[in-house]
PDB file of N, CA and C in Angstrom:
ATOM      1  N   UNK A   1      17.021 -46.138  16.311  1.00  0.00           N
ATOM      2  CA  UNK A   1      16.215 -45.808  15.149  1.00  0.00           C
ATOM      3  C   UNK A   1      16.381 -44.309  14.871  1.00  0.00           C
ATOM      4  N   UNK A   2      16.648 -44.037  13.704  1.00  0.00           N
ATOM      5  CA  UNK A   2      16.696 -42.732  12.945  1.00  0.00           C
ATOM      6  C   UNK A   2      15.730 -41.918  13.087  1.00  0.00           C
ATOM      7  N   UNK A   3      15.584 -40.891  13.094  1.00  0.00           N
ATOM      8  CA  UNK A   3      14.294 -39.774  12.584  1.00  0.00           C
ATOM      9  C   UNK A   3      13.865 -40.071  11.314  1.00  0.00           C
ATOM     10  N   UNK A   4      14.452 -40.225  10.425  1.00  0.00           N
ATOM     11  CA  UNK A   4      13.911 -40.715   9.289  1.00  0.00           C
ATOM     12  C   UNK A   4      13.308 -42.024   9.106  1.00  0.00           C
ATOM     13  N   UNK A   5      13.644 -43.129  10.176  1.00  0.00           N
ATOM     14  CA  UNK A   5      13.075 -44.264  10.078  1.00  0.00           C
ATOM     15  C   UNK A   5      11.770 -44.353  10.951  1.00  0.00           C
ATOM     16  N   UNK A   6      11.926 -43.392  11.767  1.00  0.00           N
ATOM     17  CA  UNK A   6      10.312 -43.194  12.886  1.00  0.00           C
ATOM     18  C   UNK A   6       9.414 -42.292  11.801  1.00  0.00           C
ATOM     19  N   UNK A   7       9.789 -41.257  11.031  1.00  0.00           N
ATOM     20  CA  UNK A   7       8.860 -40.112   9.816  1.00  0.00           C
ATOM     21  C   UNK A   7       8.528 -41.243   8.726  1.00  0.00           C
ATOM     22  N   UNK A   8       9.086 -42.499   8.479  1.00  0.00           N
ATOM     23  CA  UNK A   8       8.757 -43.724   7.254  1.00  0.00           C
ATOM     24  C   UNK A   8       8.152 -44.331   7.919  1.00  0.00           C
ATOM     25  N   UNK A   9       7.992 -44.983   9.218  1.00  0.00           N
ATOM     26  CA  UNK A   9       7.148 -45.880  10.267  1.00  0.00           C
ATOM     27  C   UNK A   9       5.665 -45.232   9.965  1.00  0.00           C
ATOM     28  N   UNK A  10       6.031 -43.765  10.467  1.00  0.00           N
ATOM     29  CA  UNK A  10       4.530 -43.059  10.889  1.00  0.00           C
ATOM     30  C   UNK A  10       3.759 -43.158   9.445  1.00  0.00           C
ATOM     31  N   UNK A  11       4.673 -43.017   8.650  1.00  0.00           N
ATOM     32  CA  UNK A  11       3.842 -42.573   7.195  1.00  0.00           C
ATOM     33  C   UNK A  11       3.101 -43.734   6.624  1.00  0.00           C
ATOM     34  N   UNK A  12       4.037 -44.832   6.939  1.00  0.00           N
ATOM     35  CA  UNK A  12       3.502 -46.141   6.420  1.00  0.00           C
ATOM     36  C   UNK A  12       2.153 -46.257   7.466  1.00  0.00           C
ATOM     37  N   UNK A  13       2.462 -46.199   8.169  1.00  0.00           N
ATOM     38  CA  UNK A  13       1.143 -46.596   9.660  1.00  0.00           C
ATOM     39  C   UNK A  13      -0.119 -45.794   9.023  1.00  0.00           C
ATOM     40  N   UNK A  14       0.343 -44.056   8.820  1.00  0.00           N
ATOM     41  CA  UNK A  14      -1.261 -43.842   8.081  1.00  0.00           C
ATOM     42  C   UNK A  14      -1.232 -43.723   7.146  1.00  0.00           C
ATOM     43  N   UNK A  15      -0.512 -44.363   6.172  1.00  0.00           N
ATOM     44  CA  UNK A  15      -1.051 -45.230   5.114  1.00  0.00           C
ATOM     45  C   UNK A  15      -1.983 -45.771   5.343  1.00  0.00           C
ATOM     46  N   UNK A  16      -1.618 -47.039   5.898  1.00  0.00           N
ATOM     47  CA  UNK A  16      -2.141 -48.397   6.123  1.00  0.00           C
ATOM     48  C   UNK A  16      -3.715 -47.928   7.075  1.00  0.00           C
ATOM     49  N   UNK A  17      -3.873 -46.997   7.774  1.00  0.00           N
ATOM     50  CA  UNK A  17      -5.357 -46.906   8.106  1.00  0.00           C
ATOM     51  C   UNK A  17      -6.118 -46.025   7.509  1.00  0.00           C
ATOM     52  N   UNK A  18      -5.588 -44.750   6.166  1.00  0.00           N
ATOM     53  CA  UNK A  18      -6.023 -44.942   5.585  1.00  0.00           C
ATOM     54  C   UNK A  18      -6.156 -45.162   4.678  1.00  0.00           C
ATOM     55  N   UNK A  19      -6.098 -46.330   3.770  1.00  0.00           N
ATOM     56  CA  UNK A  19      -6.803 -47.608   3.035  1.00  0.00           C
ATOM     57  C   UNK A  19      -7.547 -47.995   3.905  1.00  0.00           C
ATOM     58  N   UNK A  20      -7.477 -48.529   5.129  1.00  0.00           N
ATOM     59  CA  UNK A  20      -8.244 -49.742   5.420  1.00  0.00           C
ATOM     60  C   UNK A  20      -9.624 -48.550   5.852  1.00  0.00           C
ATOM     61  N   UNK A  21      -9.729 -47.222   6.349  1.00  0.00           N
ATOM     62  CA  UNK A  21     -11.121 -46.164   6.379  1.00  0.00           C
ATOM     63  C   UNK A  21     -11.260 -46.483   5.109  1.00  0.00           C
ATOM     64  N   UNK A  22     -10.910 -45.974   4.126  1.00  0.00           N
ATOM     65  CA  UNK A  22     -11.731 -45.945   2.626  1.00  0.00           C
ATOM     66  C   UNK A  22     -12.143 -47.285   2.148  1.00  0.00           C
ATOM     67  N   UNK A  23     -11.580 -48.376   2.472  1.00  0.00           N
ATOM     68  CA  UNK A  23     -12.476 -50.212   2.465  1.00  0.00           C
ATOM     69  C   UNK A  23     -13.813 -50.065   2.965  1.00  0.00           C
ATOM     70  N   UNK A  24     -13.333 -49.406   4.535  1.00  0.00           N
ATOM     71  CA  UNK A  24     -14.833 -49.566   5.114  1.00  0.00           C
ATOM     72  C   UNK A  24     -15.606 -48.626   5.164  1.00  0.00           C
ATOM     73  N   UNK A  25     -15.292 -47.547   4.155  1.00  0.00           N
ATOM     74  CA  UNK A  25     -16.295 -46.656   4.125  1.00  0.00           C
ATOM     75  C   UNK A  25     -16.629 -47.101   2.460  1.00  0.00           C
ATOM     76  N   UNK A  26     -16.657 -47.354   1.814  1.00  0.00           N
ATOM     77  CA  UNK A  26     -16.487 -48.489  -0.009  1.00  0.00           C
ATOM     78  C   UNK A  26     -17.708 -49.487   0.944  1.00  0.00           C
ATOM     79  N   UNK A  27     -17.526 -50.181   1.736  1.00  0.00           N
ATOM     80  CA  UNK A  27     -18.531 -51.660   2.272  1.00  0.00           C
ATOM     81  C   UNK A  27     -19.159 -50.640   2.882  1.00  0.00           C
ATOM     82  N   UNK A  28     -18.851 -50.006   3.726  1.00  0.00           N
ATOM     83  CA  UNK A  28     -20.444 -48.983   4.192  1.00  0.00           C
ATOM     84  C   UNK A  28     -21.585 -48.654   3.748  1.00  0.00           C
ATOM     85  N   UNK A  29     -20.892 -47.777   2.322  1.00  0.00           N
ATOM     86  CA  UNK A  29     -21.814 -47.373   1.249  1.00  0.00           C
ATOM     87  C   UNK A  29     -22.472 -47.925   0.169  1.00  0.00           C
ATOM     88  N   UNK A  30     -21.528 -49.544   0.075  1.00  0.00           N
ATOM     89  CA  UNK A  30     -22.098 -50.431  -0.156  1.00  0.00           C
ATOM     90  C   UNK A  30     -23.298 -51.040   0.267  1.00  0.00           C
ATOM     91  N   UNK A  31     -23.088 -50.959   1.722  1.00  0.00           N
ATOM     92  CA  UNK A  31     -24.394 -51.668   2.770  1.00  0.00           C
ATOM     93  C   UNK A  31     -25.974 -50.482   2.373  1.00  0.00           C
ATOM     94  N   UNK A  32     -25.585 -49.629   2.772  1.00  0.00           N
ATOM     95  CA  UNK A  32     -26.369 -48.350   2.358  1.00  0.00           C
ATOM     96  C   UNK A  32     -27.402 -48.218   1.161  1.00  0.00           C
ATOM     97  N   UNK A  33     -26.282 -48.460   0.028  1.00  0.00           N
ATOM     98  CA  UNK A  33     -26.941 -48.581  -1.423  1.00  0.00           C
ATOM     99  C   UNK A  33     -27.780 -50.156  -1.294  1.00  0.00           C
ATOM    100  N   UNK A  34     -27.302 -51.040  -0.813  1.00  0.00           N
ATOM    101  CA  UNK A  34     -28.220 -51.827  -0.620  1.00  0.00           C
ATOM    102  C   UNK A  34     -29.436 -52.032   0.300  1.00  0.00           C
ATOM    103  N   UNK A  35     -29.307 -51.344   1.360  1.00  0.00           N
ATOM    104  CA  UNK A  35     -30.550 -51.229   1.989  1.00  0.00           C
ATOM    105  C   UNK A  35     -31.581 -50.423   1.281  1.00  0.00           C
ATOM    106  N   UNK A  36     -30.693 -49.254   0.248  1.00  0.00           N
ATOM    107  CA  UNK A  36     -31.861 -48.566  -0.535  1.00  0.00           C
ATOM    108  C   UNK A  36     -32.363 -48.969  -1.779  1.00  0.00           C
ATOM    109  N   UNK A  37     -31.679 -49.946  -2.146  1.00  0.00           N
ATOM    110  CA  UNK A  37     -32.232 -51.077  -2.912  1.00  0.00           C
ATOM    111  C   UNK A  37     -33.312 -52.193  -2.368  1.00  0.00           C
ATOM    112  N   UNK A  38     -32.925 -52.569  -1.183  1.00  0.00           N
ATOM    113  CA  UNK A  38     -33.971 -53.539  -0.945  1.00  0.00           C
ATOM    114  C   UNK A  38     -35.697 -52.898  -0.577  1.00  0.00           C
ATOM    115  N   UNK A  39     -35.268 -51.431   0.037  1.00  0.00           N
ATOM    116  CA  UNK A  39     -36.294 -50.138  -0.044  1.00  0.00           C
ATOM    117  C   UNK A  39     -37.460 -50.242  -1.293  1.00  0.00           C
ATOM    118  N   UNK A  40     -36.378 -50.205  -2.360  1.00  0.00           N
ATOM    119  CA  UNK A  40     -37.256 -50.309  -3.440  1.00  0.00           C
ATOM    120  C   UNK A  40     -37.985 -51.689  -4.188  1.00  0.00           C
ATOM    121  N   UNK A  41     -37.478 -52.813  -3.399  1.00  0.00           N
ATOM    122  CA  UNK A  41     -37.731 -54.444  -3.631  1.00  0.00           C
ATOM    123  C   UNK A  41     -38.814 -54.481  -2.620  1.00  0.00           C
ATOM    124  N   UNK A  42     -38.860 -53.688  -1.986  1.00  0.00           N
ATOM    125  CA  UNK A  42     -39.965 -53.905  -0.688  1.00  0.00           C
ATOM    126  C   UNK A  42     -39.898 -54.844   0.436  1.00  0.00           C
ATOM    127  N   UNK A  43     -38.606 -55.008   0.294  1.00  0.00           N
ATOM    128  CA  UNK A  43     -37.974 -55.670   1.141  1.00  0.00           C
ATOM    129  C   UNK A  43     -37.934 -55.068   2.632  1.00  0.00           C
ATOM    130  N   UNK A  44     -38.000 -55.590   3.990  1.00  0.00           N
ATOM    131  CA  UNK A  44     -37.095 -55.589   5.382  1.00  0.00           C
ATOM    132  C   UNK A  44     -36.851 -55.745   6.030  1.00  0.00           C
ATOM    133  N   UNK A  45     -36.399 -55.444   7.155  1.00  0.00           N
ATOM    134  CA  UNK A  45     -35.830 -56.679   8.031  1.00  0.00           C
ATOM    135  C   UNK A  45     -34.562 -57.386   7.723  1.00  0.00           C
ATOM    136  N   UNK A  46     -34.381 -58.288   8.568  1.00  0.00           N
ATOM    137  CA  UNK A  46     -33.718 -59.138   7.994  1.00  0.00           C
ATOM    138  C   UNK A  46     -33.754 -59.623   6.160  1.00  0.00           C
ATOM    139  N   UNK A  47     -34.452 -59.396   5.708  1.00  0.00           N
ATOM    140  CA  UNK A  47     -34.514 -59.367   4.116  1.00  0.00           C
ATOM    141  C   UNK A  47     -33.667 -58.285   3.939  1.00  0.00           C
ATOM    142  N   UNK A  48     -33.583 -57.248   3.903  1.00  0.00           N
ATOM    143  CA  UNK A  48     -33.313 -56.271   3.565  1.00  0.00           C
ATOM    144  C   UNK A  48     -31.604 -55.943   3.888  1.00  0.00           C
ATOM    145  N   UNK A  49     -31.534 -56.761   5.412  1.00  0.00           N
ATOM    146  CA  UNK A  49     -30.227 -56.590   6.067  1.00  0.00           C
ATOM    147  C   UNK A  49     -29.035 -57.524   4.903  1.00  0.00           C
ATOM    148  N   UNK A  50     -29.969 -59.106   4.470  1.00  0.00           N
ATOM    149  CA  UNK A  50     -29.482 -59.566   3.785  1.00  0.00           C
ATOM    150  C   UNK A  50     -28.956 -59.220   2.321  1.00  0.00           C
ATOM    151  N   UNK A  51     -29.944 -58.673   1.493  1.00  0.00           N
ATOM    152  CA  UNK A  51     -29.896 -58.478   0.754  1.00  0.00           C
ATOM    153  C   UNK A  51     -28.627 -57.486   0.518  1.00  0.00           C
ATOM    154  N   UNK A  52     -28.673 -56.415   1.362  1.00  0.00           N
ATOM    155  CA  UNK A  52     -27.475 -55.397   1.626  1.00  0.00           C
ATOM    156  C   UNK A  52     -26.139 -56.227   2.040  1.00  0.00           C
ATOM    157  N   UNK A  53     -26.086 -57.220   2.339  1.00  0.00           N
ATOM    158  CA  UNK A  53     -24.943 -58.466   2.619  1.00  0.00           C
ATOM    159  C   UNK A  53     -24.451 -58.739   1.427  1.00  0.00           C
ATOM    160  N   UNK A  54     -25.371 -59.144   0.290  1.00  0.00           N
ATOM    161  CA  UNK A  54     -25.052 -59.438  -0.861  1.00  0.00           C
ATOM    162  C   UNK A  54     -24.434 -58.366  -1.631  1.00  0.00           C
ATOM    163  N   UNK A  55     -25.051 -57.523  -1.530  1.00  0.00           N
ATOM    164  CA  UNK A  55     -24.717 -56.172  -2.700  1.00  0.00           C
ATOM    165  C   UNK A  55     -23.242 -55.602  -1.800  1.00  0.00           C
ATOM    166  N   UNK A  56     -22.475 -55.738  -0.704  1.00  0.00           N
ATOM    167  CA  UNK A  56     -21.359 -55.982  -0.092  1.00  0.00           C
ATOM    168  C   UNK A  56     -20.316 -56.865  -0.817  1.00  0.00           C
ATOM    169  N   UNK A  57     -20.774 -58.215  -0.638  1.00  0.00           N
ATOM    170  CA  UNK A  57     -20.234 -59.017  -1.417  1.00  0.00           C
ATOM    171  C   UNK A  57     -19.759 -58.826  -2.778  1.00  0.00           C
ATOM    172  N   UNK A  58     -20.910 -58.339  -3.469  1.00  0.00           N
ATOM    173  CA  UNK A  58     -20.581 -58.717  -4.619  1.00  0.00           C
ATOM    174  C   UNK A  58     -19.100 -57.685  -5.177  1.00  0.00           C
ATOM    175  N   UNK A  59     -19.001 -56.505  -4.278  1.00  0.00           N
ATOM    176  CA  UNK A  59     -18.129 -55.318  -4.809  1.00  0.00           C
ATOM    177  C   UNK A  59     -16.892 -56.109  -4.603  1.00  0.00           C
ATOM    178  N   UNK A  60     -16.227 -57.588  -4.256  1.00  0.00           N
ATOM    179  CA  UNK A  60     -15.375 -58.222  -4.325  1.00  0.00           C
ATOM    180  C   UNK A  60     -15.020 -58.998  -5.659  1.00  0.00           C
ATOM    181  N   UNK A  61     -15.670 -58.544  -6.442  1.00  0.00           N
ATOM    182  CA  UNK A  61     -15.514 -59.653  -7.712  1.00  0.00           C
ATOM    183  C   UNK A  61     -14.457 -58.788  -8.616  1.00  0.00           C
ATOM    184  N   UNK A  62     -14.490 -57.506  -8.586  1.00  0.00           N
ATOM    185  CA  UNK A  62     -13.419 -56.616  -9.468  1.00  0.00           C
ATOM    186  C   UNK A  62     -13.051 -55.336  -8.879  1.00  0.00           C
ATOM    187  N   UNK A  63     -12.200 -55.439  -8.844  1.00  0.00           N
ATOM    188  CA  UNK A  63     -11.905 -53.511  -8.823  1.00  0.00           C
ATOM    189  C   UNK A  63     -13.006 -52.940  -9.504  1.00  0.00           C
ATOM    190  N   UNK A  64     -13.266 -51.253  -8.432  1.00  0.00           N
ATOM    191  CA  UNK A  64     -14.166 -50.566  -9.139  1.00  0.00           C
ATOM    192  C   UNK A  64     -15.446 -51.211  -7.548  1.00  0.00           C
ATOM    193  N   UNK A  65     -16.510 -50.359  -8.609  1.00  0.00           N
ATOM    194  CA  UNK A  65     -18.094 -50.182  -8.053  1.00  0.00           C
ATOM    195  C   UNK A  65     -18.807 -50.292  -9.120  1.00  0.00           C
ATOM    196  N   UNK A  66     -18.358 -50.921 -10.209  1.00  0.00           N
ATOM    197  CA  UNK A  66     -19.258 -51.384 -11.255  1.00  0.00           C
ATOM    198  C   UNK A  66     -19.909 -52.874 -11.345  1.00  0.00           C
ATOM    199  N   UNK A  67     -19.464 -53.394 -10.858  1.00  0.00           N
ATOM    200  CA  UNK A  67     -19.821 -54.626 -10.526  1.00  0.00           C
ATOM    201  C   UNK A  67     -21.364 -54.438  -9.743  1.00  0.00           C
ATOM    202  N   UNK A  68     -21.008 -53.715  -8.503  1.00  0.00           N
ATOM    203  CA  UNK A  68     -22.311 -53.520  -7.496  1.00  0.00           C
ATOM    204  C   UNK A  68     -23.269 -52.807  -8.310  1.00  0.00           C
ATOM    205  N   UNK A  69     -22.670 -51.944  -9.251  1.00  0.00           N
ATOM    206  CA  UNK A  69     -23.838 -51.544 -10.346  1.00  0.00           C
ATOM    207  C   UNK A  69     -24.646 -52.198 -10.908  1.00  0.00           C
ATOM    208  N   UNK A  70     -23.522 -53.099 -11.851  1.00  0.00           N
ATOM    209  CA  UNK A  70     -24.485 -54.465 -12.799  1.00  0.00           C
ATOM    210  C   UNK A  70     -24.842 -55.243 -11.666  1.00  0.00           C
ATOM    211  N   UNK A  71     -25.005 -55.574 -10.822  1.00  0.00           N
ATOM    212  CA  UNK A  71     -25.648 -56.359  -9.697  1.00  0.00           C
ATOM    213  C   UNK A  71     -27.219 -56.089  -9.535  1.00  0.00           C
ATOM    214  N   UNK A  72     -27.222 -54.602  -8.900  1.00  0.00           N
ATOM    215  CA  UNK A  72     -28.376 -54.135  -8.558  1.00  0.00           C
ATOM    216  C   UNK A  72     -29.002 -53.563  -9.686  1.00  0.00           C
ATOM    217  N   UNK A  73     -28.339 -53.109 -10.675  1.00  0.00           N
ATOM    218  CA  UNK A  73     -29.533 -52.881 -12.344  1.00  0.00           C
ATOM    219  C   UNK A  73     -29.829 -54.237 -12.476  1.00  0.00           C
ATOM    220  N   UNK A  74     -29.294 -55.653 -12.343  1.00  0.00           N
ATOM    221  CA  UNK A  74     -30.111 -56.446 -12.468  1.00  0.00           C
ATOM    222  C   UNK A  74     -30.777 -56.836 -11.215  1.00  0.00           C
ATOM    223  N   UNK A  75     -30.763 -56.739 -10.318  1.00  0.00           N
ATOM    224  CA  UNK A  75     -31.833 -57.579  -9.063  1.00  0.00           C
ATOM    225  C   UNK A  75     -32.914 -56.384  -9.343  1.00  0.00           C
ATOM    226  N   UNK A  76     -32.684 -55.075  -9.764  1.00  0.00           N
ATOM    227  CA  UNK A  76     -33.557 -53.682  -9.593  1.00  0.00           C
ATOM    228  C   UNK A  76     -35.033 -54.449 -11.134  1.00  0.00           C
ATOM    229  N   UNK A  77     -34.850 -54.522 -11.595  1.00  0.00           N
ATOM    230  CA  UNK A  77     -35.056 -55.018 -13.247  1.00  0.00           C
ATOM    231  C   UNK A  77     -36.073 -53.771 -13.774  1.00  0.00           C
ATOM    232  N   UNK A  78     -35.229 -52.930 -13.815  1.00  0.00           N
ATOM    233  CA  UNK A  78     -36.248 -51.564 -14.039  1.00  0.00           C
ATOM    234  C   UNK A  78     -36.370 -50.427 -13.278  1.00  0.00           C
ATOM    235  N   UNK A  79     -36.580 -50.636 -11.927  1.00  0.00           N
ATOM    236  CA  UNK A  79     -36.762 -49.975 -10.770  1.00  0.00           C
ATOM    237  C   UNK A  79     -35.823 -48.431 -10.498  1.00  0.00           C
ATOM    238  N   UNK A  80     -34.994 -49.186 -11.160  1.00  0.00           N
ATOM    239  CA  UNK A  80     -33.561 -47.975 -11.450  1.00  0.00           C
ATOM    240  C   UNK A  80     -32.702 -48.051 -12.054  1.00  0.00           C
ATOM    241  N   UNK A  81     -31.972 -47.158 -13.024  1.00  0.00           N
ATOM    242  CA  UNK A  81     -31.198 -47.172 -13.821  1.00  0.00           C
ATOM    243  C   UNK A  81     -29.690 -47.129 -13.316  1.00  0.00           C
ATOM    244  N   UNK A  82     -29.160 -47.824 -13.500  1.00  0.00           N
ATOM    245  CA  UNK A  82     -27.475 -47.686 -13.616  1.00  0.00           C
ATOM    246  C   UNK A  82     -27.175 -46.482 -13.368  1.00  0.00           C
ATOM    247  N   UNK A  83     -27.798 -45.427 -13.935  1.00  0.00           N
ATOM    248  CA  UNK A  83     -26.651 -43.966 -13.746  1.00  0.00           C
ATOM    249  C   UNK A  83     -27.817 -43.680 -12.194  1.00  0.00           C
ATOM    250  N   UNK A  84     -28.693 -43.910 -11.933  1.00  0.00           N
ATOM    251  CA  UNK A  84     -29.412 -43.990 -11.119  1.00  0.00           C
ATOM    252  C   UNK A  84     -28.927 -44.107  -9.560  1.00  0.00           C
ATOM    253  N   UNK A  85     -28.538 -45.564  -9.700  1.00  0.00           N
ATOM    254  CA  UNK A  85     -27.320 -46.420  -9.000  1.00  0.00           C
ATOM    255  C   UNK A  85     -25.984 -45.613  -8.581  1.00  0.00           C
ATOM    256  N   UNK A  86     -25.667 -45.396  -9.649  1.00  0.00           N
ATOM    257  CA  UNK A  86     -24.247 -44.846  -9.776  1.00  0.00           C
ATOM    258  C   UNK A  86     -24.600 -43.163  -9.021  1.00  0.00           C
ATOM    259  N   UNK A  87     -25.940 -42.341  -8.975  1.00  0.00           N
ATOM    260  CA  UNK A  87     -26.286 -41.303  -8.399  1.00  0.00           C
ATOM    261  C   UNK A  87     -26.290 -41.465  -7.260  1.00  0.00           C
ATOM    262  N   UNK A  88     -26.976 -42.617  -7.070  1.00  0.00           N
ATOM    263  CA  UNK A  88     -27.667 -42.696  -5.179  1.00  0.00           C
ATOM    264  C   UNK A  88     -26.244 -43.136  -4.392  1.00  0.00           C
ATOM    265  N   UNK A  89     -25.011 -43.814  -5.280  1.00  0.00           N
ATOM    266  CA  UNK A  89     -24.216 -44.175  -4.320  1.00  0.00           C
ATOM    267  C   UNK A  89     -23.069 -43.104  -4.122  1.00  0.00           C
ATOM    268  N   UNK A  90     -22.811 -42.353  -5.290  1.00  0.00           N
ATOM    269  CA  UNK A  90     -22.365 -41.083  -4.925  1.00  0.00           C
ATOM    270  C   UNK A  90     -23.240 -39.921  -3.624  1.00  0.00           C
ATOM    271  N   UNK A  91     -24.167 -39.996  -3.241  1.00  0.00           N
ATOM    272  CA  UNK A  91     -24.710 -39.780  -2.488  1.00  0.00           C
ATOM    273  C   UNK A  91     -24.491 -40.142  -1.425  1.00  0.00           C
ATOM    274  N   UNK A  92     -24.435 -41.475  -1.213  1.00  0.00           N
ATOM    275  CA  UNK A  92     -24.443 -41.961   0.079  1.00  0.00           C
ATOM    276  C   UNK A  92     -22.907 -42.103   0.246  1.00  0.00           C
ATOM    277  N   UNK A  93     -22.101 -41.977  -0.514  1.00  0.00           N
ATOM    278  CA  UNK A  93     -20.262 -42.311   0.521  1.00  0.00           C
ATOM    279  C   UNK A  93     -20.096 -41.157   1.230  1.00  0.00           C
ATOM    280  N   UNK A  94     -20.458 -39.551   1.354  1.00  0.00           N
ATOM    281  CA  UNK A  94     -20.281 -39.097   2.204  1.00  0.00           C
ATOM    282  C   UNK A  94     -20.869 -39.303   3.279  1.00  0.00           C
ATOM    283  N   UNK A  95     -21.943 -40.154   3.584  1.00  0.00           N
ATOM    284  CA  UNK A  95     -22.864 -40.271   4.226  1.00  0.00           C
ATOM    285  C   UNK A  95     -22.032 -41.757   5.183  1.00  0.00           C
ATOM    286  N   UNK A  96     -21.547 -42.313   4.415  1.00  0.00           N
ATOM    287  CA  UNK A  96     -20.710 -43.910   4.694  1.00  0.00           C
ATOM    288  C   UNK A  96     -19.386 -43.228   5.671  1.00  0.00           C
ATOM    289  N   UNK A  97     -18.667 -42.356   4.782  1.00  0.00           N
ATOM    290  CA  UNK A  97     -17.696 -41.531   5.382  1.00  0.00           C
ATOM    291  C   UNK A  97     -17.776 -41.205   6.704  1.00  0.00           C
ATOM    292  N   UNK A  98     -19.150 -40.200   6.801  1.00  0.00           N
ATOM    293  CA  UNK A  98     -19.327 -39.968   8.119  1.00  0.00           C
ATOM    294  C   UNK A  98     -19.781 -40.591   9.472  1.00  0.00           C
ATOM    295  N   UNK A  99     -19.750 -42.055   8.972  1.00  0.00           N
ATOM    296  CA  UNK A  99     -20.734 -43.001   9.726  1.00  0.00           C
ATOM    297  C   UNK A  99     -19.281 -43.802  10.330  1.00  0.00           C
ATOM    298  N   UNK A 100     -18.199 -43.831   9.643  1.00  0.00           N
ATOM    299  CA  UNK A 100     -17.440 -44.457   9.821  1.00  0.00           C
ATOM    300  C   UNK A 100     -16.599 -43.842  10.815  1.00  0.00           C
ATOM    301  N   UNK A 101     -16.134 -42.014  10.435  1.00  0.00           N
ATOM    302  CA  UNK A 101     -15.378 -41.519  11.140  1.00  0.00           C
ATOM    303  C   UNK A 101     -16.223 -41.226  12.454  1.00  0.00           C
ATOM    304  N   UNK A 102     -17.347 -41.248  12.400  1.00  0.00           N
ATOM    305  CA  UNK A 102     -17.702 -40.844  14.032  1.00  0.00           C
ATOM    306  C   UNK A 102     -17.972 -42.475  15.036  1.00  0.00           C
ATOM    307  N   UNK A 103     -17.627 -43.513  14.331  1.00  0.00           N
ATOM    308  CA  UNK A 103     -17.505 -44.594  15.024  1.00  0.00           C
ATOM    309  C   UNK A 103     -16.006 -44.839  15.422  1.00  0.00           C
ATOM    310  N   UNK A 104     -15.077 -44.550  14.602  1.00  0.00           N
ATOM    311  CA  UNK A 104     -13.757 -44.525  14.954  1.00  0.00           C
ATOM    312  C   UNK A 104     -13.181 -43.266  15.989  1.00  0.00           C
ATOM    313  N   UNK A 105     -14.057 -42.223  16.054  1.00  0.00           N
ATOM    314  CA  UNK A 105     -13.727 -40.920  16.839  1.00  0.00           C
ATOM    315  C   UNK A 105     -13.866 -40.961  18.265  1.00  0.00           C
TER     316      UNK A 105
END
Protein backbone atom coordinates (compact mmCIF):
# COMPACT_ATOMS: atom_id res chain seq x y z
CA UNK A 1 0.00 0.00 0.00
CA UNK A 2 1.07 3.50 -1.08
CA UNK A 3 1.41 6.58 1.16
CA UNK A 4 -1.13 7.99 -0.69
CA UNK A 5 -3.45 5.10 -0.27
CA UNK A 6 -2.85 4.95 3.76
CA UNK A 7 -3.32 9.51 3.67
CA UNK A 8 -7.02 8.41 1.51
CA UNK A 9 -7.72 5.41 4.13
CA UNK A 10 -7.07 7.86 7.10
CA UNK A 11 -9.09 10.66 5.53
CA UNK A 12 -11.97 8.56 4.63
CA UNK A 13 -11.88 6.91 8.31
CA UNK A 14 -12.31 10.58 9.78
CA UNK A 15 -14.64 11.29 7.57
CA UNK A 16 -16.74 8.62 8.40
CA UNK A 17 -16.56 9.42 12.38
CA UNK A 18 -17.01 12.59 11.78
CA UNK A 19 -20.49 12.37 10.34
CA UNK A 20 -21.41 9.73 12.47
CA UNK A 21 -20.24 12.61 15.98
CA UNK A 22 -22.42 15.22 14.27
CA UNK A 23 -25.64 12.34 13.91
CA UNK A 24 -25.17 11.87 17.45
CA UNK A 25 -24.66 15.04 18.57
CA UNK A 26 -28.11 16.24 15.90
CA UNK A 27 -30.08 13.05 18.22
CA UNK A 28 -28.45 14.41 21.38
CA UNK A 29 -29.74 17.78 21.01
CA UNK A 30 -32.59 16.43 19.79
CA UNK A 31 -33.13 14.37 23.08
CA UNK A 32 -32.34 17.63 25.03
CA UNK A 33 -34.80 19.92 23.17
CA UNK A 34 -37.17 17.36 24.01
CA UNK A 35 -36.73 16.87 27.49
CA UNK A 36 -37.10 20.75 27.54
CA UNK A 37 -40.16 20.42 25.91
CA UNK A 38 -41.67 17.87 27.95
CA UNK A 39 -40.34 20.50 30.97
CA UNK A 40 -42.78 22.70 29.66
CA UNK A 41 -45.78 19.87 29.10
CA UNK A 42 -45.15 19.10 32.70
CA UNK A 43 -44.19 16.12 31.89
CA UNK A 44 -41.41 13.37 33.75
CA UNK A 45 -40.00 10.60 34.13
CA UNK A 46 -40.40 8.20 31.98
CA UNK A 47 -43.03 10.61 30.24
CA UNK A 48 -40.67 12.92 29.59
CA UNK A 49 -37.82 10.31 28.62
CA UNK A 50 -40.50 9.27 26.09
CA UNK A 51 -41.63 12.04 24.82
CA UNK A 52 -37.84 13.13 24.06
CA UNK A 53 -37.85 9.54 22.08
CA UNK A 54 -40.36 10.96 19.90
CA UNK A 55 -39.06 14.42 19.18
CA UNK A 56 -35.67 12.05 18.16
CA UNK A 57 -37.67 10.28 15.90
CA UNK A 58 -39.36 12.55 14.32
CA UNK A 59 -35.91 14.52 12.97
CA UNK A 60 -35.95 11.30 10.54
CA UNK A 61 -38.72 12.33 8.35
CA UNK A 62 -36.53 15.08 6.27
CA UNK A 63 -33.36 16.58 6.09
CA UNK A 64 -32.92 19.59 8.24
CA UNK A 65 -34.32 20.30 12.02
CA UNK A 66 -37.42 21.67 10.78
CA UNK A 67 -39.42 18.97 11.01
CA UNK A 68 -38.53 18.64 14.98
CA UNK A 69 -39.63 22.27 14.86
CA UNK A 70 -43.15 21.76 13.32
CA UNK A 71 -43.38 18.79 15.70
CA UNK A 72 -42.90 20.51 18.94
CA UNK A 73 -44.74 24.06 17.84
CA UNK A 74 -47.41 21.64 17.51
CA UNK A 75 -47.31 19.20 20.66
CA UNK A 76 -46.07 22.90 22.45
CA UNK A 77 -49.69 24.54 21.18
CA UNK A 78 -48.58 27.92 22.31
CA UNK A 79 -46.14 27.26 24.97
CA UNK A 80 -43.42 28.28 22.47
CA UNK A 81 -42.82 29.67 19.38
CA UNK A 82 -40.94 28.13 16.50
CA UNK A 83 -38.17 30.76 16.51
CA UNK A 84 -38.36 29.91 20.22
CA UNK A 85 -37.62 26.23 19.38
CA UNK A 86 -35.29 27.03 16.83
CA UNK A 87 -33.46 29.39 19.94
CA UNK A 88 -33.43 26.78 22.66
CA UNK A 89 -31.98 24.20 20.19
CA UNK A 90 -29.28 26.36 19.00
CA UNK A 91 -28.50 26.50 22.54
CA UNK A 92 -28.39 23.25 23.43
CA UNK A 93 -26.02 21.56 20.37
CA UNK A 94 -23.10 22.94 22.02
CA UNK A 95 -24.24 21.55 25.00
CA UNK A 96 -25.10 17.96 22.89
CA UNK A 97 -21.52 18.48 21.42
CA UNK A 98 -20.01 18.44 24.63
CA UNK A 99 -21.89 15.59 26.08
CA UNK A 100 -20.91 13.54 23.29
CA UNK A 101 -17.18 14.36 23.05
CA UNK A 102 -16.54 13.74 26.72
CA UNK A 103 -18.30 10.29 26.41
CA UNK A 104 -16.18 9.35 23.47
CA UNK A 105 -12.87 10.89 25.28
Amino acid sequence: MTTFDEREQAFEAKFAHDEEMQFNAQARCNKLLGLWAAGLLGLGGKDAEAFAGEIVAADLEEAGHEDVVRKLEGELQGKASADEIRAKRAELLPQAKDQILSETG
